[in-house]
PDB file of N, CA and C in Angstrom:
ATOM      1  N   UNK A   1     132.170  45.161 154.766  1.00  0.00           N
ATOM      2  CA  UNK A   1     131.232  46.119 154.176  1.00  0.00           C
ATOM      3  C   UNK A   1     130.796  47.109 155.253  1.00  0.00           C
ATOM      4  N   UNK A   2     130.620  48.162 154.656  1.00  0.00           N
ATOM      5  CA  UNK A   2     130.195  49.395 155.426  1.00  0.00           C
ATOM      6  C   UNK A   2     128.740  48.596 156.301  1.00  0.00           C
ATOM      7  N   UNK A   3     128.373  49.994 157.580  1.00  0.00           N
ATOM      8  CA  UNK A   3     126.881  49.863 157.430  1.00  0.00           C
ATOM      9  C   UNK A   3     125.978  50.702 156.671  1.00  0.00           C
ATOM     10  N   UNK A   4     125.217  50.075 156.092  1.00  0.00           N
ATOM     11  CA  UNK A   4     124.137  50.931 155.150  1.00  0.00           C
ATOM     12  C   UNK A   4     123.764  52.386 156.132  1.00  0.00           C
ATOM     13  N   UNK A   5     124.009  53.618 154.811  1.00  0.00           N
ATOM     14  CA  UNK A   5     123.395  54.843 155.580  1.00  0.00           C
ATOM     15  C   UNK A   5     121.876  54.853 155.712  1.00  0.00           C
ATOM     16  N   UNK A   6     121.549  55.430 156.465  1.00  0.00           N
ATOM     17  CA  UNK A   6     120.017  55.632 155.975  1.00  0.00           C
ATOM     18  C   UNK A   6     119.400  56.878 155.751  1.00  0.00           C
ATOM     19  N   UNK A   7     118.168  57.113 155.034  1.00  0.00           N
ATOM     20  CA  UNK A   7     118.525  58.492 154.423  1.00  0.00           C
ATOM     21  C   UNK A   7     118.285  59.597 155.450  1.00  0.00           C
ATOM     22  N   UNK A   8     117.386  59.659 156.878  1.00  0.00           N
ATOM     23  CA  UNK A   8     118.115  60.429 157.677  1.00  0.00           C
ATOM     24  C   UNK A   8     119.797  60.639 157.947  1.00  0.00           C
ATOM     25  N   UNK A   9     120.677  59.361 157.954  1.00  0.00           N
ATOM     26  CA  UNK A   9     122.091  60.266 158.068  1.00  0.00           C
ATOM     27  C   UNK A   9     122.555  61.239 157.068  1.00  0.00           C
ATOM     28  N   UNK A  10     121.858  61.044 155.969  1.00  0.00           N
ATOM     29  CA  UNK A  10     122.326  61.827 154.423  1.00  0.00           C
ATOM     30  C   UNK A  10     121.817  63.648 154.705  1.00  0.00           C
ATOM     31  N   UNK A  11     120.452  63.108 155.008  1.00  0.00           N
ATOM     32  CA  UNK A  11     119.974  64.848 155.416  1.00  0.00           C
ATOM     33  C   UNK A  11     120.388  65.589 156.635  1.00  0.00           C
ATOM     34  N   UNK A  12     121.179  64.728 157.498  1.00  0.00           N
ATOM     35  CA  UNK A  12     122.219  65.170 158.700  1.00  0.00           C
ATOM     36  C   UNK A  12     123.430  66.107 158.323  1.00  0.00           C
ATOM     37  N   UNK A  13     124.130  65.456 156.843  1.00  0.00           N
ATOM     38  CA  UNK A  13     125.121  65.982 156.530  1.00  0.00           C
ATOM     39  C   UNK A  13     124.805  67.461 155.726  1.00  0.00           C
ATOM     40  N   UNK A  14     124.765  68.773 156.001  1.00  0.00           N
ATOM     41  CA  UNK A  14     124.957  69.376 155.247  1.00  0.00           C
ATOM     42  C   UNK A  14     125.465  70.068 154.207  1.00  0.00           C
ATOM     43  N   UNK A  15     125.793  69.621 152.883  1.00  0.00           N
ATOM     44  CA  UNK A  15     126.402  69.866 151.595  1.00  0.00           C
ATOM     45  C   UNK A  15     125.986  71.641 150.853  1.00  0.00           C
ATOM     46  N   UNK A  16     126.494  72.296 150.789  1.00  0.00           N
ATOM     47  CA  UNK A  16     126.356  73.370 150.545  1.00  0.00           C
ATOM     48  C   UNK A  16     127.101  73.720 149.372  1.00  0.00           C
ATOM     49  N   UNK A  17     126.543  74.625 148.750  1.00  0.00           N
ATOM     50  CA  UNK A  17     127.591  75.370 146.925  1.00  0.00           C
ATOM     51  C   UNK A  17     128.079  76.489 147.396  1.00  0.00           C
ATOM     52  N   UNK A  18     129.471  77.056 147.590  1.00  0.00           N
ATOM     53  CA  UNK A  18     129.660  78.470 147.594  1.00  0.00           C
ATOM     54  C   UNK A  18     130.727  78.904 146.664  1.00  0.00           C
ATOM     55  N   UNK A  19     130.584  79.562 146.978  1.00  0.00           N
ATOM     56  CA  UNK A  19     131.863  80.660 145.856  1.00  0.00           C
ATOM     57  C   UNK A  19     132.913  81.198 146.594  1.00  0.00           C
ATOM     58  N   UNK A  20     134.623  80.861 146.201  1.00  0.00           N
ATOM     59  CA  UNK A  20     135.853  81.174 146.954  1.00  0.00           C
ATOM     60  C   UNK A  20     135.717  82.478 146.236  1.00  0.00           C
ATOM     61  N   UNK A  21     135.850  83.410 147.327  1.00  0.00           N
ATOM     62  CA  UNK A  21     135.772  84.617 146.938  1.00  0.00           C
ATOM     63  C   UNK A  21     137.865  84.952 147.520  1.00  0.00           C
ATOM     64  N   UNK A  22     138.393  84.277 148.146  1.00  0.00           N
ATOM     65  CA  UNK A  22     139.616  84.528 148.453  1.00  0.00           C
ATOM     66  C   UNK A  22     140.569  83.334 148.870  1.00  0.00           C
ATOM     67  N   UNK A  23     141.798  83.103 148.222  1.00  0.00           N
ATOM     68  CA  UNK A  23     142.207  81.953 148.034  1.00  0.00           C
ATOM     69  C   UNK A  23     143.948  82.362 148.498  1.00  0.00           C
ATOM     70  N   UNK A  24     144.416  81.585 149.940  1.00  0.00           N
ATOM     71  CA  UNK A  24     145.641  81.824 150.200  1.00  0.00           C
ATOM     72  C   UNK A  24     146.375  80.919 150.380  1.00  0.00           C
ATOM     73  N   UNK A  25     147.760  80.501 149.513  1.00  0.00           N
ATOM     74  CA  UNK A  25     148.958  79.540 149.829  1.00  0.00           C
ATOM     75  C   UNK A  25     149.148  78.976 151.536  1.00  0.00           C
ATOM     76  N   UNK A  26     148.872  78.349 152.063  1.00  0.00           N
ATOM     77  CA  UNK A  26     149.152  77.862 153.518  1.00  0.00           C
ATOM     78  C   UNK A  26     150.212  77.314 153.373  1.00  0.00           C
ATOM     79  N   UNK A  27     151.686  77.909 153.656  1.00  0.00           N
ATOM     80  CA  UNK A  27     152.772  76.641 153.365  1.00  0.00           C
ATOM     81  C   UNK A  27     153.321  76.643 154.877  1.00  0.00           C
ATOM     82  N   UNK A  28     152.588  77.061 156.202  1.00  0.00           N
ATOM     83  CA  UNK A  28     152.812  76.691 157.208  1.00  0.00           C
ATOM     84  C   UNK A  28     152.071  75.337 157.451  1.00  0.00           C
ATOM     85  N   UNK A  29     151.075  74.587 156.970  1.00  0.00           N
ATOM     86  CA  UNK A  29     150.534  73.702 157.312  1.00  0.00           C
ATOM     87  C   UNK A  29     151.340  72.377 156.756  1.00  0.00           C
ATOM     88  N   UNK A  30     150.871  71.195 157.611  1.00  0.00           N
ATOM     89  CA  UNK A  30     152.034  70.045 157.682  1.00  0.00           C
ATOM     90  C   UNK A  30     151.896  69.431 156.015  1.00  0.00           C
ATOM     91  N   UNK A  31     150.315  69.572 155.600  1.00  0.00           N
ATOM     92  CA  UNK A  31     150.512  68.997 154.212  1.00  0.00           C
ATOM     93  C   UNK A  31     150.325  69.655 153.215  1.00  0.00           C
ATOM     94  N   UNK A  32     151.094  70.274 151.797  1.00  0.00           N
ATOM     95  CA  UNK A  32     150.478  71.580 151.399  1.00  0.00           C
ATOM     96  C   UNK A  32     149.274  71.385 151.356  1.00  0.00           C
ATOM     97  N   UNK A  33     148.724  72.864 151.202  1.00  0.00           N
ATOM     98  CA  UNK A  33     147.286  73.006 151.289  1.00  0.00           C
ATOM     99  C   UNK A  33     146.957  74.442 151.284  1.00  0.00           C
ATOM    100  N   UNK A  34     146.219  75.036 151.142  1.00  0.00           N
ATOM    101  CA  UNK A  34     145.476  76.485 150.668  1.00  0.00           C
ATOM    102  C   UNK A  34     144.236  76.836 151.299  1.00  0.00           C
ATOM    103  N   UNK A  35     144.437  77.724 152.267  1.00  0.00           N
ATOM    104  CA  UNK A  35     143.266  78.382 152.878  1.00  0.00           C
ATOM    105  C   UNK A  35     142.092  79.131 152.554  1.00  0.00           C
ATOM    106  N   UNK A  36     140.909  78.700 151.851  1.00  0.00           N
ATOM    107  CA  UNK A  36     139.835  79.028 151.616  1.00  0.00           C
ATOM    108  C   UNK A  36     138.795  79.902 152.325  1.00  0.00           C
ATOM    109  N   UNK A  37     138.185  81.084 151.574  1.00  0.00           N
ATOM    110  CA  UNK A  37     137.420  81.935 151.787  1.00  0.00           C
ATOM    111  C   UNK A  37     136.020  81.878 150.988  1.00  0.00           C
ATOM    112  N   UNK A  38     134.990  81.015 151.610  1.00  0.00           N
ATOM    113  CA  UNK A  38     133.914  80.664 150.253  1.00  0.00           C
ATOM    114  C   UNK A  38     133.070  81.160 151.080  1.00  0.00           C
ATOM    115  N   UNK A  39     132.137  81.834 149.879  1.00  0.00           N
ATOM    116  CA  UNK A  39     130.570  82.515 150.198  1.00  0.00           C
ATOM    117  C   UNK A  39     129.754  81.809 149.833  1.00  0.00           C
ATOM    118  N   UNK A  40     128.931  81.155 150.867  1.00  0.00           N
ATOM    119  CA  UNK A  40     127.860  80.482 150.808  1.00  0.00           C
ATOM    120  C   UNK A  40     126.686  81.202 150.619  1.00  0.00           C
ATOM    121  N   UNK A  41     126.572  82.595 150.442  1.00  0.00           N
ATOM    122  CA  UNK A  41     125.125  83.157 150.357  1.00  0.00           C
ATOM    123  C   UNK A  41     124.823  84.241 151.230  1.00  0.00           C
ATOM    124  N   UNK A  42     123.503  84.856 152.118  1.00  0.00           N
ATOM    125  CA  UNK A  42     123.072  85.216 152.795  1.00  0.00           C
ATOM    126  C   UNK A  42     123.313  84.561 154.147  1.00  0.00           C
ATOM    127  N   UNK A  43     122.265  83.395 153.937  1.00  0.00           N
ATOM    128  CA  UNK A  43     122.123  82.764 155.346  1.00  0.00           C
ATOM    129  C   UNK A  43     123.584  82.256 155.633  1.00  0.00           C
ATOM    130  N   UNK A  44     124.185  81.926 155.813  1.00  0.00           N
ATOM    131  CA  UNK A  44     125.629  81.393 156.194  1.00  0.00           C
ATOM    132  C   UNK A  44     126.873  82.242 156.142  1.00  0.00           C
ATOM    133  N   UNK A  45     127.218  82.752 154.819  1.00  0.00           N
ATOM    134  CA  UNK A  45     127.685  84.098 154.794  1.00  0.00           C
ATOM    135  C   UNK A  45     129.454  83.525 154.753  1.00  0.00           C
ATOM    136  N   UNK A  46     130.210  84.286 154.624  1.00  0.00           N
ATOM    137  CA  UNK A  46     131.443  83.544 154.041  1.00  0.00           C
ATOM    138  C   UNK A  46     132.104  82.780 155.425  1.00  0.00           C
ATOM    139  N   UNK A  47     132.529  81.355 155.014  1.00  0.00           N
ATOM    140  CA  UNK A  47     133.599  80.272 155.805  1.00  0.00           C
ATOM    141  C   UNK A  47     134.892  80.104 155.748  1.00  0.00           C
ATOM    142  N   UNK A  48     135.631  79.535 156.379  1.00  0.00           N
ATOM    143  CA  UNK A  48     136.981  79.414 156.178  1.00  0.00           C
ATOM    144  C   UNK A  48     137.322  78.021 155.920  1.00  0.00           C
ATOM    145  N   UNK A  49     138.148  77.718 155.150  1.00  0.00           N
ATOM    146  CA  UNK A  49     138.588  75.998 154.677  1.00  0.00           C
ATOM    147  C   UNK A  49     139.652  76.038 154.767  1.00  0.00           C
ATOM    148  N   UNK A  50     140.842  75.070 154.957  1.00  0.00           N
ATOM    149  CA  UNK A  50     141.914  74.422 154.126  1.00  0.00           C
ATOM    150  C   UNK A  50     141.604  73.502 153.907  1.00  0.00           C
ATOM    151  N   UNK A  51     142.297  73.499 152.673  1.00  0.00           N
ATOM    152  CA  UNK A  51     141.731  72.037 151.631  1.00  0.00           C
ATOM    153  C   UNK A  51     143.335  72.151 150.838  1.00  0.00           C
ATOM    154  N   UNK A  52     143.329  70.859 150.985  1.00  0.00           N
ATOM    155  CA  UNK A  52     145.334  69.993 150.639  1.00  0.00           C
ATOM    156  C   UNK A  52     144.813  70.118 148.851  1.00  0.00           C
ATOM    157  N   UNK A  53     145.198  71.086 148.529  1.00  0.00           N
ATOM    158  CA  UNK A  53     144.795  71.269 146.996  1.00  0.00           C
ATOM    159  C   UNK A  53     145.575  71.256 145.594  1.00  0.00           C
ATOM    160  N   UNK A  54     147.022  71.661 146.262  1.00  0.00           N
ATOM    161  CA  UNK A  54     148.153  71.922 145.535  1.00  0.00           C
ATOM    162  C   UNK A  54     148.287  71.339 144.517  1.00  0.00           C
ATOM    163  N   UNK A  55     148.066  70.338 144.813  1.00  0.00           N
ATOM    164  CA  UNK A  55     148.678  69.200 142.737  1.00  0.00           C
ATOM    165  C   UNK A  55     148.011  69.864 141.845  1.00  0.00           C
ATOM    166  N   UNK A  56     146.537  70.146 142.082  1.00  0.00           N
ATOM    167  CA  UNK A  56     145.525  71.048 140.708  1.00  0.00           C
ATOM    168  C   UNK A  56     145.627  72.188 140.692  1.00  0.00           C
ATOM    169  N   UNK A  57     145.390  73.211 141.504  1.00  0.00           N
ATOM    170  CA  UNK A  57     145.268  74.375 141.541  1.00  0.00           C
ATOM    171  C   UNK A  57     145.759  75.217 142.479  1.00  0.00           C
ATOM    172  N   UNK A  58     146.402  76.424 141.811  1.00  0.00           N
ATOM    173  CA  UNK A  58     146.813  77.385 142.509  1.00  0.00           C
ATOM    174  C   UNK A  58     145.767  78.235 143.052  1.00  0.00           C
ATOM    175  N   UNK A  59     146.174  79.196 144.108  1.00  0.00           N
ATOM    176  CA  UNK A  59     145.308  79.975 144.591  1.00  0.00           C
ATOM    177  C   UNK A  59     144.224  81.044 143.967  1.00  0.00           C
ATOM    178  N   UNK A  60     144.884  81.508 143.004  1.00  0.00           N
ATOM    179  CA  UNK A  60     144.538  82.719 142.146  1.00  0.00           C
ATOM    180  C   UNK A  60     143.715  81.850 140.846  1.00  0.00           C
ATOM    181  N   UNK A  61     143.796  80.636 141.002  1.00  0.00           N
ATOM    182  CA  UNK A  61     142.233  80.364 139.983  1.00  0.00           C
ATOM    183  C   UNK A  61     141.532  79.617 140.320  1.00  0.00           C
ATOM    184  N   UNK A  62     141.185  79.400 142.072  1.00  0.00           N
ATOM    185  CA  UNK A  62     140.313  79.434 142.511  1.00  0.00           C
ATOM    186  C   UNK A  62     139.396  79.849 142.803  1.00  0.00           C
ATOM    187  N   UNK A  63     139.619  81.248 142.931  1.00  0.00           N
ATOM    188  CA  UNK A  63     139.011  82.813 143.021  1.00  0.00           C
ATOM    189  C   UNK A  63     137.456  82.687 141.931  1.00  0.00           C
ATOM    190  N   UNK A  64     136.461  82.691 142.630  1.00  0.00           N
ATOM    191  CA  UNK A  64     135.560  82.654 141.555  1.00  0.00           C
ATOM    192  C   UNK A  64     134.939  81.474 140.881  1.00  0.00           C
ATOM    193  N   UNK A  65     135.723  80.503 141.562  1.00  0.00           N
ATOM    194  CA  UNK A  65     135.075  78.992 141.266  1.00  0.00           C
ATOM    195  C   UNK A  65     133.633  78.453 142.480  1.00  0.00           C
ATOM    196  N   UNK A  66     132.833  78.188 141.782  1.00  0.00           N
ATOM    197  CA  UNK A  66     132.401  77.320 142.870  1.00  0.00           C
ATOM    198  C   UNK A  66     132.643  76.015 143.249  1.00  0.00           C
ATOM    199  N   UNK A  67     132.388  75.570 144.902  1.00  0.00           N
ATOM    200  CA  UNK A  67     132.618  74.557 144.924  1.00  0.00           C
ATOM    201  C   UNK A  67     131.353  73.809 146.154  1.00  0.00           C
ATOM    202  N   UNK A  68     131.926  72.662 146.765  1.00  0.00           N
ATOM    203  CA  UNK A  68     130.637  71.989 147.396  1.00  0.00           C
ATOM    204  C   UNK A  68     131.324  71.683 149.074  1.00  0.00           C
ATOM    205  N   UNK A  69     130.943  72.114 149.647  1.00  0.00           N
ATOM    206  CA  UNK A  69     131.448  71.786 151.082  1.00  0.00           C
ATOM    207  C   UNK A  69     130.697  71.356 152.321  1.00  0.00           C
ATOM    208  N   UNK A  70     131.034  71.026 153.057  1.00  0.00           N
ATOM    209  CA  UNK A  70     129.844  70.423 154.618  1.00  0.00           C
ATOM    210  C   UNK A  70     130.273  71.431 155.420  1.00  0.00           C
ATOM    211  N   UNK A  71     128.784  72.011 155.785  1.00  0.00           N
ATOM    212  CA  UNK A  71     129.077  73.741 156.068  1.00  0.00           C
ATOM    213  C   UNK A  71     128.827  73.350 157.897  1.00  0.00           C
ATOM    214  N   UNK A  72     127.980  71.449 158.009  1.00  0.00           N
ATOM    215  CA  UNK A  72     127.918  71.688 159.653  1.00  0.00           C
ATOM    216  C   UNK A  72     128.483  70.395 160.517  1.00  0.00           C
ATOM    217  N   UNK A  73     129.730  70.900 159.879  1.00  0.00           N
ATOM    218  CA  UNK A  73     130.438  69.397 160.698  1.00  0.00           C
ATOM    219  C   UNK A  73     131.731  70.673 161.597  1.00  0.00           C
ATOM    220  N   UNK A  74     131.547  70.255 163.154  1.00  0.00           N
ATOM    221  CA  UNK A  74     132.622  71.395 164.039  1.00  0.00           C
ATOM    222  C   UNK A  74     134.226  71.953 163.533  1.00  0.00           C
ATOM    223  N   UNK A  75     133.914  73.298 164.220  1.00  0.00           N
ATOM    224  CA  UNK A  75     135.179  73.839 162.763  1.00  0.00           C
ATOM    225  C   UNK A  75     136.596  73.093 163.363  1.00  0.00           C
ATOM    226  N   UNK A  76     137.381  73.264 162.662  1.00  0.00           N
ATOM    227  CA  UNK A  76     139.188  72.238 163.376  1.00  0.00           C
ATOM    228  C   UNK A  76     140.201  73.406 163.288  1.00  0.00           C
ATOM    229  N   UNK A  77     140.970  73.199 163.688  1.00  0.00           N
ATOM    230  CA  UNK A  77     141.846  73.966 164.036  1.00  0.00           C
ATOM    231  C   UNK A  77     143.237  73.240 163.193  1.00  0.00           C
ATOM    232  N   UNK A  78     143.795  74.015 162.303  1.00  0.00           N
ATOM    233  CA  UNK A  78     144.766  73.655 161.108  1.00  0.00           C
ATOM    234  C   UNK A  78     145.413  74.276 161.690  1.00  0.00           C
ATOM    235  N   UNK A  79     146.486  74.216 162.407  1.00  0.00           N
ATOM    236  CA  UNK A  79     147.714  74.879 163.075  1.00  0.00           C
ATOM    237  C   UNK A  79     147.321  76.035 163.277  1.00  0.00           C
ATOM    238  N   UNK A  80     147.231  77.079 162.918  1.00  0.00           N
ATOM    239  CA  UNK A  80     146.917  78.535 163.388  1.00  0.00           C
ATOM    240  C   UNK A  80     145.477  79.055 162.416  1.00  0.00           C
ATOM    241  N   UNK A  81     145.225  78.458 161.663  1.00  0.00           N
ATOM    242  CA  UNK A  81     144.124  78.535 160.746  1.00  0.00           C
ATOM    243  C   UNK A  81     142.836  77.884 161.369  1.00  0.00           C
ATOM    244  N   UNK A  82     141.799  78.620 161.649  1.00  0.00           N
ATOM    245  CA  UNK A  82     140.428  77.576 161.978  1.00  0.00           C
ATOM    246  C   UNK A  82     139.697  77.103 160.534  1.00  0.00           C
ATOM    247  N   UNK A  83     139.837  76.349 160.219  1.00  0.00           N
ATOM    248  CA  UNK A  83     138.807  75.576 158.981  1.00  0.00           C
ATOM    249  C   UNK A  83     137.598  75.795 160.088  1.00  0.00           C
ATOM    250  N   UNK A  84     136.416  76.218 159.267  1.00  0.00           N
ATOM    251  CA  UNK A  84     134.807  75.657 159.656  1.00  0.00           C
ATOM    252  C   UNK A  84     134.267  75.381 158.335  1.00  0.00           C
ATOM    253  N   UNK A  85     134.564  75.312 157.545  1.00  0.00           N
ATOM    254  CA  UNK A  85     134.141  73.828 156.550  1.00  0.00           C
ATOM    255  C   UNK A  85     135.019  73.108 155.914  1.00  0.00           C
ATOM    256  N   UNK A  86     134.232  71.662 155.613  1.00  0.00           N
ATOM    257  CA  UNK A  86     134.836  70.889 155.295  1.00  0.00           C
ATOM    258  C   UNK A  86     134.789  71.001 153.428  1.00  0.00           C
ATOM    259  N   UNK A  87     135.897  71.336 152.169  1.00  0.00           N
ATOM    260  CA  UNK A  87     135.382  71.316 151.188  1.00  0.00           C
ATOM    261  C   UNK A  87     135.837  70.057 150.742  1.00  0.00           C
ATOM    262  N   UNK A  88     134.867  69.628 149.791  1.00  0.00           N
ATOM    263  CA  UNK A  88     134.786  68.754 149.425  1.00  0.00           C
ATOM    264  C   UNK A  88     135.490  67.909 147.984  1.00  0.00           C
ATOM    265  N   UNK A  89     136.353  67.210 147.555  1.00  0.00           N
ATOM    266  CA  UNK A  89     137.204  66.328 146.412  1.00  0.00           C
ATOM    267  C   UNK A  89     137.002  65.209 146.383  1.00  0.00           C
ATOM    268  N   UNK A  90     137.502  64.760 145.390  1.00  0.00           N
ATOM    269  CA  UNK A  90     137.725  63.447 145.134  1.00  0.00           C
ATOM    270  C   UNK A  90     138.827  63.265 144.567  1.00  0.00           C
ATOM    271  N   UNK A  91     139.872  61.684 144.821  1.00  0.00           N
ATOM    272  CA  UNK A  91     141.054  61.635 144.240  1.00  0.00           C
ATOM    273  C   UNK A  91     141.274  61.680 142.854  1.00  0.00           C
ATOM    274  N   UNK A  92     142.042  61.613 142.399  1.00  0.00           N
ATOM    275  CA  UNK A  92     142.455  61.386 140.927  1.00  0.00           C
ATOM    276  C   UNK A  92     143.237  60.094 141.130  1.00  0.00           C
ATOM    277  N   UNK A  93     143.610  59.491 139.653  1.00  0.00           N
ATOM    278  CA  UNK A  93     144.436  58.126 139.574  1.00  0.00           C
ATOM    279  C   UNK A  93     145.799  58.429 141.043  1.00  0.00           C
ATOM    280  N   UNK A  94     146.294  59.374 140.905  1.00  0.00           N
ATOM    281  CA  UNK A  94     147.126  59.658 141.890  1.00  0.00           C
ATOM    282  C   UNK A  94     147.070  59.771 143.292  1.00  0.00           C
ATOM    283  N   UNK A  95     146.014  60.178 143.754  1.00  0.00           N
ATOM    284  CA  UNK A  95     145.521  60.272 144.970  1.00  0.00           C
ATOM    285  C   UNK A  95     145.461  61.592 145.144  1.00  0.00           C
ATOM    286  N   UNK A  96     145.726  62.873 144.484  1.00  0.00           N
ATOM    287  CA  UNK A  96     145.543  64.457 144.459  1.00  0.00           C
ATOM    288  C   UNK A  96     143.939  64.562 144.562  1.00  0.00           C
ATOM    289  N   UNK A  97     143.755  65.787 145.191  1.00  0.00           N
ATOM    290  CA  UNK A  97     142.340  66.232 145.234  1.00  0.00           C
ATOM    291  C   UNK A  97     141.662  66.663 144.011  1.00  0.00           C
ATOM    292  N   UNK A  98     140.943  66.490 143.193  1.00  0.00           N
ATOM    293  CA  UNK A  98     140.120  67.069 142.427  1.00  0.00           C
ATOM    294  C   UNK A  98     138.974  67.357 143.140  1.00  0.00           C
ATOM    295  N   UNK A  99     138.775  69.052 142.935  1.00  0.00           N
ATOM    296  CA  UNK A  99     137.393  69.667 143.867  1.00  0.00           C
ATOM    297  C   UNK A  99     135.585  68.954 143.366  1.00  0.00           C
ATOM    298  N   UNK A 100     135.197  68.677 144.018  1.00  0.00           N
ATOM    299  CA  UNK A 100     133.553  68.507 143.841  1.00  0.00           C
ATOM    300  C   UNK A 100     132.763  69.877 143.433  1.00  0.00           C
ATOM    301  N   UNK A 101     132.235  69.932 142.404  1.00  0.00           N
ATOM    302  CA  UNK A 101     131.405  71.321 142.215  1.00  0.00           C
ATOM    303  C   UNK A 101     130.275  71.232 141.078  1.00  0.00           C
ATOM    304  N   UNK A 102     129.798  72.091 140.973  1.00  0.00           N
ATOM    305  CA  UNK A 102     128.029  72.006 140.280  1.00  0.00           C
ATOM    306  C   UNK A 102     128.523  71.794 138.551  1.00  0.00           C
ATOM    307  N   UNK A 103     128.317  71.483 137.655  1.00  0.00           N
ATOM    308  CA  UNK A 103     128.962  71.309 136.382  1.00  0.00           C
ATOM    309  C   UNK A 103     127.773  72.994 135.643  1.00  0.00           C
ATOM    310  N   UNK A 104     126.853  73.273 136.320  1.00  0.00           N
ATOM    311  CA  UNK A 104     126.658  74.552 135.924  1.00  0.00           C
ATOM    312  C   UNK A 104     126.557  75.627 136.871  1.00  0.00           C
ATOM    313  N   UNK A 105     126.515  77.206 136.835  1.00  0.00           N
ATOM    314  CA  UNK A 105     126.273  78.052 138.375  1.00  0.00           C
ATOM    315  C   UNK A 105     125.553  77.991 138.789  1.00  0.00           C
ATOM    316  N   UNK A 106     125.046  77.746 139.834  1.00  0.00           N
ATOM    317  CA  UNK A 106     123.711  77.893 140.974  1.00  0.00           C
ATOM    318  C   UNK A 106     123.920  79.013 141.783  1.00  0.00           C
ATOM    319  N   UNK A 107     123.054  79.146 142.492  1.00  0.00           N
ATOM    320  CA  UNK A 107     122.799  80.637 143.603  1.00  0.00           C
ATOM    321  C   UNK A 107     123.638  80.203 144.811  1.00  0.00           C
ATOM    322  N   UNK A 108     124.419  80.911 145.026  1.00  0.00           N
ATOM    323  CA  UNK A 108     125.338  80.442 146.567  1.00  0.00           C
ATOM    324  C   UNK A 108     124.602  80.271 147.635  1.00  0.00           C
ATOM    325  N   UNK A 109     124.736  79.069 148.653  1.00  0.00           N
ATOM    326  CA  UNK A 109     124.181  78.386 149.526  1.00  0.00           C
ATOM    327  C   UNK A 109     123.266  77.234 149.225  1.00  0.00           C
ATOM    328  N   UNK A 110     123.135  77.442 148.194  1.00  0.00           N
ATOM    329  CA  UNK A 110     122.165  75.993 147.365  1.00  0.00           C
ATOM    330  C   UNK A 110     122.461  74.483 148.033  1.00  0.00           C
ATOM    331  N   UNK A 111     121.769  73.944 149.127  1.00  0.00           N
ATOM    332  CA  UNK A 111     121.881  72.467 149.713  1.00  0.00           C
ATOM    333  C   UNK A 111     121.712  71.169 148.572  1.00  0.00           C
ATOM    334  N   UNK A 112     122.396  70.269 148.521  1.00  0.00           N
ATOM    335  CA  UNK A 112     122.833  69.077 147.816  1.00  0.00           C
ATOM    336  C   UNK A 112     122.002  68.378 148.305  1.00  0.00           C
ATOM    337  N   UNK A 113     120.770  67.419 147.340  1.00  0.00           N
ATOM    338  CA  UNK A 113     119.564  67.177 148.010  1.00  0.00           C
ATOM    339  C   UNK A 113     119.462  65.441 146.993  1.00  0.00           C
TER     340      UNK A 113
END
C-alpha cells in the first residue's frame, strides 16, 4: 500500500483548467504523441505539453477543448520539444489516454480544489 497523502501534498500539486488553443502531430517523439498549446488564463498565460494522445484524438479537435494539467511540476525536455506541463488522462480498458477535463466550461486557469 501506498503512503497516505496528506492534504498539504494535494495543495502542493498544482491542477489547473486551460484551453488548447493549438494542437500539433509530434511524430518525431519515441511514443506517438501531440504537442500541446493550452491557455491557462492571464496569470500563467499559454504552456507547452506533449501528451501520448493518439488512440482518441487527433490534433484538430483538440483545438478548443478544455482540459486539466499540473502547471508546477519542472518543464522536461521531449526530444526537441520542452513540455512545461504535465496534462492530465486516464486509461481506458486499453491502456490509451482519455483526457481529464471539467464536464462543464469554467474560466481558464481555474485551480482543482
Amino acid at each position: 500500500m501506498n503512503d497516505p497523502a496528506t492534504l498539504d501534498d494535494f495543495h502542493r500539486i498544482d491542477i489547473r483548467v486551460g484551453t488548447v488553443v493549438d494542437a500539433q502531430p509530434y511524430p518525431e517523439a519515441r511514443k506517438p504523441a501531440i504537442k500541446l498549446w493550452i491557455d491557462f488564463g492571464a496569470e500563467l498565460g499559454v504552456r507547452q505539453s506533449s501528451a501520448q494522445l493518439t488512440e482518441h484524438y487527433a490534433p484538430n479537435v483538440l483545438v478548443g477543448r478544455q482540459v486539466c494539467a499540473v502547471v508546477n511540476f519542472a518543464p522536461r525536455q521531449i526530444g526537441k520539444f520542452r513540455s512545461e506541463v504535465l496534462t492530465l488522462g486516464m486509461p481506458d480498458a486499453d491502456g490509451a489516454v482519455v483526457l481529464v477535463r471539467p464536464d462543464q466550461a469554467v474560466p481558464p486557469g481555474g485551480r482543482l480544489f
